[in-house]
Protein backbone atom coordinates (compact mmCIF):
# COMPACT_ATOMS: atom_id res chain seq x y z
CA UNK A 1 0.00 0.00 0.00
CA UNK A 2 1.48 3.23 -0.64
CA UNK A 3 2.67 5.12 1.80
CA UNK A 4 0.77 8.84 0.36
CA UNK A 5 -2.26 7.57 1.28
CA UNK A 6 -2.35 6.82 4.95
CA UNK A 7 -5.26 8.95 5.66
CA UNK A 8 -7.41 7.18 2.89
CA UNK A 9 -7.32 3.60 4.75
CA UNK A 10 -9.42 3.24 7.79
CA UNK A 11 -7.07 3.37 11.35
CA UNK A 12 -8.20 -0.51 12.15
CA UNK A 13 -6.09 -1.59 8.79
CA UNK A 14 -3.50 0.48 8.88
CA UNK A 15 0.44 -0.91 8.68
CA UNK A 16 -0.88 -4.18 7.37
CA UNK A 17 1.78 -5.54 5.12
CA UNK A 18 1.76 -5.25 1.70
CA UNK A 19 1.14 -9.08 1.45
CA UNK A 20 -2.64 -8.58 2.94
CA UNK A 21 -3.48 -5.58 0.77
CA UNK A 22 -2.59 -7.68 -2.38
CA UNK A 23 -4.86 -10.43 -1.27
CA UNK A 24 -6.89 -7.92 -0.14
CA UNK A 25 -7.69 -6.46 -3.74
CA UNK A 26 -7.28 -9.29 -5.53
CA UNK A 27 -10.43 -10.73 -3.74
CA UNK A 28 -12.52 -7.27 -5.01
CA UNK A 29 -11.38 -8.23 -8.67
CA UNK A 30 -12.62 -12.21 -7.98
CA UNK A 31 -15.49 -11.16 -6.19
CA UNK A 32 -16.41 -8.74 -8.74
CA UNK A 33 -16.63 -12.14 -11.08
CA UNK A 34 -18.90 -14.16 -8.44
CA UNK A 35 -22.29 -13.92 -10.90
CA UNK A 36 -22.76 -17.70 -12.10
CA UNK A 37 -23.49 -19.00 -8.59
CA UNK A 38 -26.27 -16.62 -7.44
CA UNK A 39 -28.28 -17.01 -11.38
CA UNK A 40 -27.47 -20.51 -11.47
CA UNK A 41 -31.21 -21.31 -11.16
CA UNK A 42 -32.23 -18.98 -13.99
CA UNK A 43 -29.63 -20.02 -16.23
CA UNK A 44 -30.47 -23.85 -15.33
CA UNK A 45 -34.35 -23.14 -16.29
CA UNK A 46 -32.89 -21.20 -19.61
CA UNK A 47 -31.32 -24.30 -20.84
CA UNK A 48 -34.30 -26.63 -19.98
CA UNK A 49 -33.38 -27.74 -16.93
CA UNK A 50 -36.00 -27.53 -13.81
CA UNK A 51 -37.73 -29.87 -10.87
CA UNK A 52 -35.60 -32.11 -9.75
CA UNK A 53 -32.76 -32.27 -12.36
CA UNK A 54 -32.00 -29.09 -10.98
CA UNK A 55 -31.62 -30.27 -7.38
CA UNK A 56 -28.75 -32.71 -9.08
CA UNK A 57 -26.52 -29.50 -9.78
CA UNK A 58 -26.98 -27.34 -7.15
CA UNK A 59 -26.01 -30.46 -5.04
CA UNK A 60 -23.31 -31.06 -6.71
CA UNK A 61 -22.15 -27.52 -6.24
CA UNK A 62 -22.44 -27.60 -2.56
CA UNK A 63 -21.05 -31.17 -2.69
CA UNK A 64 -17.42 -29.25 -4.07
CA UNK A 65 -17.85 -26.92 -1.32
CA UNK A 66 -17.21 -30.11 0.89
CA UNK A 67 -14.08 -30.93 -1.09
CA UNK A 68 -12.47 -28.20 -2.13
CA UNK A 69 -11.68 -26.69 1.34
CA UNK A 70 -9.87 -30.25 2.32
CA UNK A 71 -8.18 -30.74 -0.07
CA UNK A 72 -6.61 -26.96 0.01
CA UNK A 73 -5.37 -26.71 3.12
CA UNK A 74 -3.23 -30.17 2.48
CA UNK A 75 -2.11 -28.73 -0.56
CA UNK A 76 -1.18 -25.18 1.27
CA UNK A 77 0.94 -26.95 3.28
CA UNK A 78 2.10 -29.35 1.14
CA UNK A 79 3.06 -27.33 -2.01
CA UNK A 80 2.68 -24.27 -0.86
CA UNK A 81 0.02 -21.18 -0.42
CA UNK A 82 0.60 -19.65 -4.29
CA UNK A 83 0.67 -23.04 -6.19
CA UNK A 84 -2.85 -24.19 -4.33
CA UNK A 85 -4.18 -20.32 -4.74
CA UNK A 86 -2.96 -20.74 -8.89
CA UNK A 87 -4.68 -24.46 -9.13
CA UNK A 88 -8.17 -23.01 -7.75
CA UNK A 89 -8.53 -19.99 -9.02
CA UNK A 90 -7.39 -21.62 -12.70
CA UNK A 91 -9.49 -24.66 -11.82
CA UNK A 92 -12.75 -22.97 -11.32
CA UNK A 93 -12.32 -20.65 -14.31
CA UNK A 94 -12.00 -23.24 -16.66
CA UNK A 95 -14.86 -25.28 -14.85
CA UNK A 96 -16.71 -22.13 -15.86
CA UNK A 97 -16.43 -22.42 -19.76
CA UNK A 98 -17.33 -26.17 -19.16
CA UNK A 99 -20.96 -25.40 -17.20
CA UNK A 100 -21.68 -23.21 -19.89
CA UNK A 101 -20.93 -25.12 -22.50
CA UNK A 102 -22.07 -28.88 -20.70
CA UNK A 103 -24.62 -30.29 -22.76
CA UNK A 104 -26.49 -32.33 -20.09
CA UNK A 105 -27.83 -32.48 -16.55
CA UNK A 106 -24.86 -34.79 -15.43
CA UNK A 107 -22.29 -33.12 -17.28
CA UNK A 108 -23.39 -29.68 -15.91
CA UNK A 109 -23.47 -31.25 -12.39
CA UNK A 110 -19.42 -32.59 -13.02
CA UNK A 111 -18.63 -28.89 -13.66
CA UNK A 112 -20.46 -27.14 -11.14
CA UNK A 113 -18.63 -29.39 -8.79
CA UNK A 114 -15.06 -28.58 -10.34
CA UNK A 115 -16.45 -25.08 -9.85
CA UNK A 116 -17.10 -25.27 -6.02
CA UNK A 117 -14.43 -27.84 -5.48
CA UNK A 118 -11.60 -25.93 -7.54
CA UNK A 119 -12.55 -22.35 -5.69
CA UNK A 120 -13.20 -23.26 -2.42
CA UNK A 121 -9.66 -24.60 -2.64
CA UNK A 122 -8.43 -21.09 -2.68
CA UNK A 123 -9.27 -19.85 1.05
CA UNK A 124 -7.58 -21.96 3.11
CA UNK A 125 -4.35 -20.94 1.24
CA UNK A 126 -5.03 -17.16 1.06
CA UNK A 127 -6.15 -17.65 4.85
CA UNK A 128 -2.55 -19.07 5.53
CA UNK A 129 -0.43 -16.81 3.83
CA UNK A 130 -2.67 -13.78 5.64
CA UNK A 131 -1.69 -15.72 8.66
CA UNK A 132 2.07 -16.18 7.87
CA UNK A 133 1.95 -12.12 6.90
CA UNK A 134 1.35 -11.10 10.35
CA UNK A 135 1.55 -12.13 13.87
CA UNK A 136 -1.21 -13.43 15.97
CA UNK A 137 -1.98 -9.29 17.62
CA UNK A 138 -3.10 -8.29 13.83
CA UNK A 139 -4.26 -11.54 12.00
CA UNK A 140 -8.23 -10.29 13.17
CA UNK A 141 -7.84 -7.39 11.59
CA UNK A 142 -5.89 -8.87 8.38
CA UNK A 143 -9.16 -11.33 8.11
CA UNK A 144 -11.23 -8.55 8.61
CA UNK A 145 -9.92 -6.60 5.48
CA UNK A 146 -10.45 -10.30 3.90
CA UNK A 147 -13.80 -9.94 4.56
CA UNK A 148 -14.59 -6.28 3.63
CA UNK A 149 -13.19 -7.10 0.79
CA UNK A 150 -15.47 -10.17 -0.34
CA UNK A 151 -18.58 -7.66 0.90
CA UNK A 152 -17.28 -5.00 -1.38
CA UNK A 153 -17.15 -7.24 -4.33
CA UNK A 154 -20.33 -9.37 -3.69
CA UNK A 155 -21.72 -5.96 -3.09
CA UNK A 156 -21.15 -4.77 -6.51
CA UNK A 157 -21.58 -8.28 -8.19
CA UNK A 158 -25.24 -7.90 -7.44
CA UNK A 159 -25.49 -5.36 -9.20
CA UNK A 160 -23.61 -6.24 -12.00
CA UNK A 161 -25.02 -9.55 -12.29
CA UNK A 162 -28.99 -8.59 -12.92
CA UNK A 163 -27.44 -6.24 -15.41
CA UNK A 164 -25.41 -9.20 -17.57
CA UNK A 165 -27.91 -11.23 -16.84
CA UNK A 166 -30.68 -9.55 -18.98
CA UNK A 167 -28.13 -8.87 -21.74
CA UNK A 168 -27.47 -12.74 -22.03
CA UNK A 169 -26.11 -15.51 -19.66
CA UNK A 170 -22.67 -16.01 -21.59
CA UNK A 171 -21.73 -12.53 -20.24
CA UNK A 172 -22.02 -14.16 -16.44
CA UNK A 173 -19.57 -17.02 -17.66
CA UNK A 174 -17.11 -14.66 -19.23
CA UNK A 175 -16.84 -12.29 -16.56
CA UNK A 176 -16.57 -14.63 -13.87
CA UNK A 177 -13.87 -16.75 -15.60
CA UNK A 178 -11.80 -13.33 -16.41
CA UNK A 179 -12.14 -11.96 -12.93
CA UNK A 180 -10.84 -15.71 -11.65
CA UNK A 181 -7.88 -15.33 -14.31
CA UNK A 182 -7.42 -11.93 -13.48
CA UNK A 183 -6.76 -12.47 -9.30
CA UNK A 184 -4.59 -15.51 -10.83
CA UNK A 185 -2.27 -13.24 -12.63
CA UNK A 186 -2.11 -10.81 -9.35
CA UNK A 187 -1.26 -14.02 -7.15
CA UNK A 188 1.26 -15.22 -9.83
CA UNK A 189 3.23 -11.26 -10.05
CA UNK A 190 2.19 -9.79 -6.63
CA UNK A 191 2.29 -12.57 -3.79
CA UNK A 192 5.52 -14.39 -2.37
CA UNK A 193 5.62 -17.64 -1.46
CA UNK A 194 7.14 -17.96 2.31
CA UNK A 195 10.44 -19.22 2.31
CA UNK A 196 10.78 -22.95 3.72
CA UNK A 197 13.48 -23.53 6.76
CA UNK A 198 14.87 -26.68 7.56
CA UNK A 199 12.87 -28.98 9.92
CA UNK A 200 13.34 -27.69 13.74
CA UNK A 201 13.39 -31.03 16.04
CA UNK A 202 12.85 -30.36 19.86
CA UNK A 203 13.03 -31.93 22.75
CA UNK A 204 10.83 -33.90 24.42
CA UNK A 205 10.41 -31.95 27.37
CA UNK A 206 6.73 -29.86 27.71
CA UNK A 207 7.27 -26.30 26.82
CA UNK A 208 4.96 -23.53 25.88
CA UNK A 209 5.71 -23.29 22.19
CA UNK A 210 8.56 -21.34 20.73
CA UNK A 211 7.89 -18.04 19.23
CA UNK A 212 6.60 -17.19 16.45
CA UNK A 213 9.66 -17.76 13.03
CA UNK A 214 10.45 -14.07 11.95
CA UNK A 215 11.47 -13.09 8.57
CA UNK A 216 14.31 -11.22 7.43
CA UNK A 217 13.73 -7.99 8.39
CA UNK A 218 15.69 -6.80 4.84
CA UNK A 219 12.81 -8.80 2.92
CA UNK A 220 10.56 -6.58 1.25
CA UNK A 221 7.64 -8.89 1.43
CA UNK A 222 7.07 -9.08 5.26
CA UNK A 223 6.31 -12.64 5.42
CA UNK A 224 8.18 -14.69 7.92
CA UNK A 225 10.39 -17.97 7.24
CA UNK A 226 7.58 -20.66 7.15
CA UNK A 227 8.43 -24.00 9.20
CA UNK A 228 8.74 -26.76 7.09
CA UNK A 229 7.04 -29.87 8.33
CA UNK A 230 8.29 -28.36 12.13
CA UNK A 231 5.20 -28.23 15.29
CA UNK A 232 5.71 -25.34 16.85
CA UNK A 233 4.59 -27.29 20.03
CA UNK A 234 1.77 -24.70 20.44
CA UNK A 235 -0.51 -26.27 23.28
CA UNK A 236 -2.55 -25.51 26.34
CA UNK A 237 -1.10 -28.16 28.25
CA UNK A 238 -0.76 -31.85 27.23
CA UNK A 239 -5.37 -31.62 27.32
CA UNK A 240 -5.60 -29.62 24.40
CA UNK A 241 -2.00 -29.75 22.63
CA UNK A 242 -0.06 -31.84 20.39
CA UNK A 243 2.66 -33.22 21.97
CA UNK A 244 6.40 -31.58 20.82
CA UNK A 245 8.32 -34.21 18.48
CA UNK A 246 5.33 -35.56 17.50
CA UNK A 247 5.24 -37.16 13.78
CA UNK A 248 3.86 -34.45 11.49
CA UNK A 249 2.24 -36.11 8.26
CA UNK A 250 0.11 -34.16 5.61
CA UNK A 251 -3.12 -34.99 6.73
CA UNK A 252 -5.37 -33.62 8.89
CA UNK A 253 -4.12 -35.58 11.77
CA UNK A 254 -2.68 -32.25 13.52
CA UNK A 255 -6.00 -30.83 13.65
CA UNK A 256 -7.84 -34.28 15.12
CA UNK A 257 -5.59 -34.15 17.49
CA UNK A 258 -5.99 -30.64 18.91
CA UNK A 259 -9.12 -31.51 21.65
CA UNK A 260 -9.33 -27.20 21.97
CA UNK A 261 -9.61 -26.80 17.83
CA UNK A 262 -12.18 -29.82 18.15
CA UNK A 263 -14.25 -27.59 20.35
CA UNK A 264 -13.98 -24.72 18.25
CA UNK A 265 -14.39 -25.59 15.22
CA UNK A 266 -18.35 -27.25 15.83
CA UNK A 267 -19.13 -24.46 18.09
CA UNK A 268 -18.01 -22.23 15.01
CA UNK A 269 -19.59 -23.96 12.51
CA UNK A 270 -23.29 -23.83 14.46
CA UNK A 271 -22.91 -19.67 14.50
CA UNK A 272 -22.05 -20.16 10.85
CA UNK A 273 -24.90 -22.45 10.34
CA UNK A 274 -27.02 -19.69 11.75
CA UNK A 275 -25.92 -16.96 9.79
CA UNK A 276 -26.13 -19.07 6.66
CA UNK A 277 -30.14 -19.04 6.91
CA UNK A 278 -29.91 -15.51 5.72
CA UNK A 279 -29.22 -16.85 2.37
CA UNK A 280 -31.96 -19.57 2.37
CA UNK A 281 -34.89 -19.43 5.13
CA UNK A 282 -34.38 -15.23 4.54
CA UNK A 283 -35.65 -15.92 0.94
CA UNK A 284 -38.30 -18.20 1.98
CA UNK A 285 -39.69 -16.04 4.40
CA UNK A 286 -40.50 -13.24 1.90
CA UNK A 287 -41.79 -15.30 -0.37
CA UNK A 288 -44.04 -16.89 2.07
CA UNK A 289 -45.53 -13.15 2.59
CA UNK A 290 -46.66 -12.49 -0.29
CA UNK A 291 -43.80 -10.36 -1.34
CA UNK A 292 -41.52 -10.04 -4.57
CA UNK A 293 -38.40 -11.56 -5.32
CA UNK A 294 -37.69 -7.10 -5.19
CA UNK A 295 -38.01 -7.03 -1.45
CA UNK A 296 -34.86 -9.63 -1.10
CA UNK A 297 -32.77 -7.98 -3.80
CA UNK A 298 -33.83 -4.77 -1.27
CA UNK A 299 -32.31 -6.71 2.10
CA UNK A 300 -29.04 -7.87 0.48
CA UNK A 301 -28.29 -4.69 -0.59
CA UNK A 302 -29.30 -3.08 3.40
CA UNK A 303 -26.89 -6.11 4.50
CA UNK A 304 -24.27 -5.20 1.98
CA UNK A 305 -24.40 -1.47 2.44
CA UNK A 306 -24.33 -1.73 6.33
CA UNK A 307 -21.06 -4.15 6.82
CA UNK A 308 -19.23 -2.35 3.80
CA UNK A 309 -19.88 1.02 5.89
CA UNK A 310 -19.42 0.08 9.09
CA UNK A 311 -16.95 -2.97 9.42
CA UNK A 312 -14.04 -0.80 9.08
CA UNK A 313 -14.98 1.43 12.19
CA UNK A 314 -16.38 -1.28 14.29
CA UNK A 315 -13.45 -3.32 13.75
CA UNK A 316 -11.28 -0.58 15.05
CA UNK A 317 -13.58 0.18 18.27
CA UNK A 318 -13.76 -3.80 18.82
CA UNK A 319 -10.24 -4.14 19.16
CA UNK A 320 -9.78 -3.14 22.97
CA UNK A 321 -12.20 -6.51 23.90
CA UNK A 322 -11.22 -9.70 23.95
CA UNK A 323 -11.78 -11.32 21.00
CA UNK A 324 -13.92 -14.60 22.30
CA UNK A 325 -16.52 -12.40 23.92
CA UNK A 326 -16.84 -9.89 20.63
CA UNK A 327 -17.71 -13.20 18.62
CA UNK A 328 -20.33 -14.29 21.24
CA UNK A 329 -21.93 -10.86 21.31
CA UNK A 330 -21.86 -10.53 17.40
CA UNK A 331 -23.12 -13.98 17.06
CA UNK A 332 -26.05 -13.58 19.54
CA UNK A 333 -26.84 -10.50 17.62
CA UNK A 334 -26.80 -12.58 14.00
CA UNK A 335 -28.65 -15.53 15.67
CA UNK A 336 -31.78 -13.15 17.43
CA UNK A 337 -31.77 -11.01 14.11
CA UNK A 338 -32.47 -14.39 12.18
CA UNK A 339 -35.57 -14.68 14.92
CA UNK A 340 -36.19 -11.58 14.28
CA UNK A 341 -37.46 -12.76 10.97
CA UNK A 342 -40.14 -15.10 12.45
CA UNK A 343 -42.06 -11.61 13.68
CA UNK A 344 -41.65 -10.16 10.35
CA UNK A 345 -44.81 -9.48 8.41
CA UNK A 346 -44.14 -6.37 6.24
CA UNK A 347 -41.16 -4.96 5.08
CA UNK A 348 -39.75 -2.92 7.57
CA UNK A 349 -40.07 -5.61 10.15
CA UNK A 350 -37.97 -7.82 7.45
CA UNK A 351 -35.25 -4.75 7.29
CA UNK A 352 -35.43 -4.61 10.98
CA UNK A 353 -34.09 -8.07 11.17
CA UNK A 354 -31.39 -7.68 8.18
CA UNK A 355 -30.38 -4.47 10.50
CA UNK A 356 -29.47 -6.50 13.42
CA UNK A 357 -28.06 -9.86 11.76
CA UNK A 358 -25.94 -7.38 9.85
CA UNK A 359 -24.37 -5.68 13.08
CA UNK A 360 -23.72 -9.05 14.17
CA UNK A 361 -22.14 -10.14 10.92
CA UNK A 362 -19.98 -5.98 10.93
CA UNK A 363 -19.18 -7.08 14.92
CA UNK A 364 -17.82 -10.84 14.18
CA UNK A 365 -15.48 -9.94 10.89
CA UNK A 366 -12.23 -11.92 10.71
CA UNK A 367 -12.54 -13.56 14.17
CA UNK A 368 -12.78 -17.11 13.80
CA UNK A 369 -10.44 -17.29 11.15
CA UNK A 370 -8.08 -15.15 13.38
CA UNK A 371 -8.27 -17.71 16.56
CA UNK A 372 -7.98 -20.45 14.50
CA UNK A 373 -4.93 -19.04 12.72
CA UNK A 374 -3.50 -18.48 16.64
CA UNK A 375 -4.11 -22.09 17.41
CA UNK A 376 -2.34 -23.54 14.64
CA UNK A 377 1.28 -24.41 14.58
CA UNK A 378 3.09 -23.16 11.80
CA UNK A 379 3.99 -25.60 9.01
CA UNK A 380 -0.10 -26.68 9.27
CA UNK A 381 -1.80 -23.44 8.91
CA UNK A 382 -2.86 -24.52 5.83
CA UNK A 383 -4.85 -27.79 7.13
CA UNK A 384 -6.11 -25.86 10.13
CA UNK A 385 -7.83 -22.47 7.86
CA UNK A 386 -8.73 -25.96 5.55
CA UNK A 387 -10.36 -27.18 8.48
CA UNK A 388 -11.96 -24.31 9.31
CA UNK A 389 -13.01 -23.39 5.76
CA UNK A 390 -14.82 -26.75 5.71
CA UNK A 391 -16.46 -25.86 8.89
CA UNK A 392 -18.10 -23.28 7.05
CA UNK A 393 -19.14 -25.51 3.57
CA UNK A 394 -20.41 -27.95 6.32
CA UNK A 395 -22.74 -25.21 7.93
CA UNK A 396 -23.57 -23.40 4.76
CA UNK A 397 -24.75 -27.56 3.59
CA UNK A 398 -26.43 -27.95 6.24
CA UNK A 399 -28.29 -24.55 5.93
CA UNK A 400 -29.53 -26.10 2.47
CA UNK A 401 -30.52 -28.67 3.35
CA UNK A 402 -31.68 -28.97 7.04
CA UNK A 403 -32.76 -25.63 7.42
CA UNK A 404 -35.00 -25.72 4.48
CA UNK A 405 -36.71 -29.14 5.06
CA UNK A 406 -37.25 -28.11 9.35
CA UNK A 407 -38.98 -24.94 7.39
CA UNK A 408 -40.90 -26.73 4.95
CA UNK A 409 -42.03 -29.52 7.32
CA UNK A 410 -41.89 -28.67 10.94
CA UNK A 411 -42.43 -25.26 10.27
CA UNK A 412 -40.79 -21.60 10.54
CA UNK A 413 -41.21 -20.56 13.84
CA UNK A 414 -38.78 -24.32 14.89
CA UNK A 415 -36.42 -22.80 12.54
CA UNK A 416 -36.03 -19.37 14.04
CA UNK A 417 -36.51 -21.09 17.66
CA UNK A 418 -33.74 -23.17 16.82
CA UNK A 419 -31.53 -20.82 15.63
CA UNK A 420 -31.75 -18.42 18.64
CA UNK A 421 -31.07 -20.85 21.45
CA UNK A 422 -28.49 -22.71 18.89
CA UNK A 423 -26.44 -19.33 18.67
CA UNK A 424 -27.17 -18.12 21.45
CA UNK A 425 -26.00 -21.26 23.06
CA UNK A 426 -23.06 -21.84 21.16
CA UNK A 427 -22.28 -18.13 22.11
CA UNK A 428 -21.64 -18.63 25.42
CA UNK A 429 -19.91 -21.88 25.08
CA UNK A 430 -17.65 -19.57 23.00
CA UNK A 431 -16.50 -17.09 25.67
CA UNK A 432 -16.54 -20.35 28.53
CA UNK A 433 -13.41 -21.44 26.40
CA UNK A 434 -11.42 -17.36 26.36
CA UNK A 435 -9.05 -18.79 29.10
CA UNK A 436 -8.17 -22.22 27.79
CA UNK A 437 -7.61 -19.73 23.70
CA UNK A 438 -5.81 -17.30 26.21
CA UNK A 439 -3.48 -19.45 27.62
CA UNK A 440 -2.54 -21.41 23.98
CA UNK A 441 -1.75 -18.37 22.46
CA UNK A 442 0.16 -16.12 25.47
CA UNK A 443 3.93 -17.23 24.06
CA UNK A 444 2.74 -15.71 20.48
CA UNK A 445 1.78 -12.23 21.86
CA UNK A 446 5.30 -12.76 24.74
CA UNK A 447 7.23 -13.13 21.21
């Protein structure tokens, strides 16, 4: 980021290396792109394709959200965070040109797959290198510009999208390819790979963890040396750590074994499940009222104005608390602003509820992400933000699936019961674990 413009970048991101600001507009470019996804349905019923058949794709699609997020945090740590960004963002491009062009139901269903699979592959390596950028005091904040900068892009897309959309589906493909291709080139010029060091073996005797590596301070990209196949020996005692000289493999073995990321991680993915009813029972809901297709296009553009406004501040005020009891209080708001949605009959009760799920979703920005980045030693970052990114295809599934048959069959108001005492629950559980996260990470903010 260039140094003239200090006072044009909010105080919360300021001296983020130049590492996160890359990644950071290269995700406004491939967000830009993100049009085939949200018109998939329209374009499916262009080419014929409706009922049931069209159930076959869109599962498939979520079905690569499952994958892709696996398999790219092995390959983050295994080949590195560029080479798995490069193979995704490639991947689903050309996975792009092949829904458009499939000429069946099963065929289109392969691609849309390779489309979810090959992009979701991309997080949990951008996630790492954001983590190997900066140390464990500013990773929040370098997740939080992550996340501004999907909002900012989706925020546009929409946009965009009904605009292309009406002048012919082909322009969806195109773009969305080129803006893939396009964040491609950026990770290919702009983003280092971290340099590898030679395995570190230590002893066998318990110790807190060793610092975290530091870089050269003459290198001009700001990332740190990145551990090669090392365990930092990061732990909260021998309950919730792995044990130092412990045999590191490739899979997600390190992760199993961390009992305090196994608590997480589930507790995580039930907030996540929560917020992802905004994208399906939200829909539903206005529907159900009598109301056009309008009034939704009306709340994702409230949502998208309020965290693109507002994140950047918030963030900054946020920063004084403890990071555990900001996510419970954002999540409690997302999970009672979903309820909220149950008492809607009108508009402006539906845009009271988007109003508070969408402080809740400004209040929880780049948290998660950020604790689960502290927890993980350094040569698996990769496999841990993989973890975590799966977490999310898991919840966002489930939302799909789950959440629409409890509304169909058992009814609305057990869906918005559920998902206040779920988050609201899962809230609290949350902050109960800030002193066993506290202790894990202390040596990392000593260092």
């Amino acid at each position: 980021m260039p140094s003239s413009m200090p006072s044009l970048v909010p105080s919360s991101f300021r001296g983020l290396p130049p590492v996160v600001w890359t990644i950071f507009a290269g995700t406004i470019v491939n967000r830009l792109g993100y049009l085939v996804t949200p018109f998939l349905v329209f374009f499916l019923a262009s080419r014929g394709v409706t009922g049931a058949e069209t159930s076959y794709v869109l599962g498939a699609l979520g079905a690569g959200n499952l994958l892709g997020p696996a398999v790219g945090g092995i390959l983050a740590d295994r080949i590195g965070r560029r080479p798995t960004m490069l193979i995704g963002l490639i991947g689903a491009s050309a996975a792009q040109g092949a829904l458009f062009l499939a000429p069946g139901v099963w065929t289109m269903a392969a691609a849309a797959m390779l489309i979810s699979a090959a992009g979701s592959t991309v997080s949990p390596a951008a996630y790492a290198l954001l983590a190997d950028a900066v140390d464990s005091e500013r990773r929040r904040r370098a997740y939080a510009l992550f996340g501004w900068g999907v909002n900012i892009g989706t925020a546009v897309a929409g946009i965009l999208g009904g605009y292309l959309a009406a002048q012919g589906y082909w322009l969806l493909f195109a773009v969305d390819a080129g803006s893939m291709l396009v964040y491609a080139l950026v990770v290919a010029v702009r983003l280092p790979e971290p340099r590898r060091t030679k395995p570190v073996t230590k002893p066998e005797a318990g110790t807190e963890g060793s610092p975290e590596p530091t870089g050269d301070p003459s290198d001009p990209t700001g990332i740190p040396e990145r551990p090669a196949g090392r365990h930092d020996g990061q732990k909260d005692g021998k309950k919730d750590g792995q044990k130092s000289g412990q045999k590191n493999g490739i899979g997600y073995g390190v992760v199993l074994r961390d009992r305090l990321a196994l608590l997480l991680l589930p507790l995580f993915g039930v907030q996540l499940f929560v917020y992802s009813l905004t994208e399906v029972a939200l829909p539903l809901a206005i529907h159900d009222s009598g109301l056009s297709p309008a009034v939704y296009g009306a709340m994702a553009a409230v949502n998208a104005v309020l965290v693109v406004a507002l994140q950047p501040f918030v963030t900054a005020w946020l920063s004084r608390f403890p990071q555990l009891a900001v996510q419970g209080a954002g999540s409690t708001l997302i999970a009672l602003g979903v309820a909220l949605t149950g008492l809607a009959d009108g508009i402006a009760g539906y845009a009271v509820s988007v109003v508070v799920w969408s402080l809740g979703e400004v209040v929880v920005a780049g948290i998660a992400a950020g604790v689960v980045a502290n927890l993980a030693p350094a040569h698996a970052r990769g496999r841990y933000q993989g973890a975590f990114s799966w977490t999310w295809g898991v919840a966002r599934f489930a939302a799909l699936t789950l959440g629409v048959a409890t509304y169909t069959t058992l009814g609305p108001s057990v869906l918005w019961w559920t998902a206040l005492v779920a988050g609201t629950a899962t809230s609290l559980a949350t902050v109960a674990l800030t002193a066993r996260v506290n202790a894990r990470t202390a040596h990392e903010l000593a260092a």
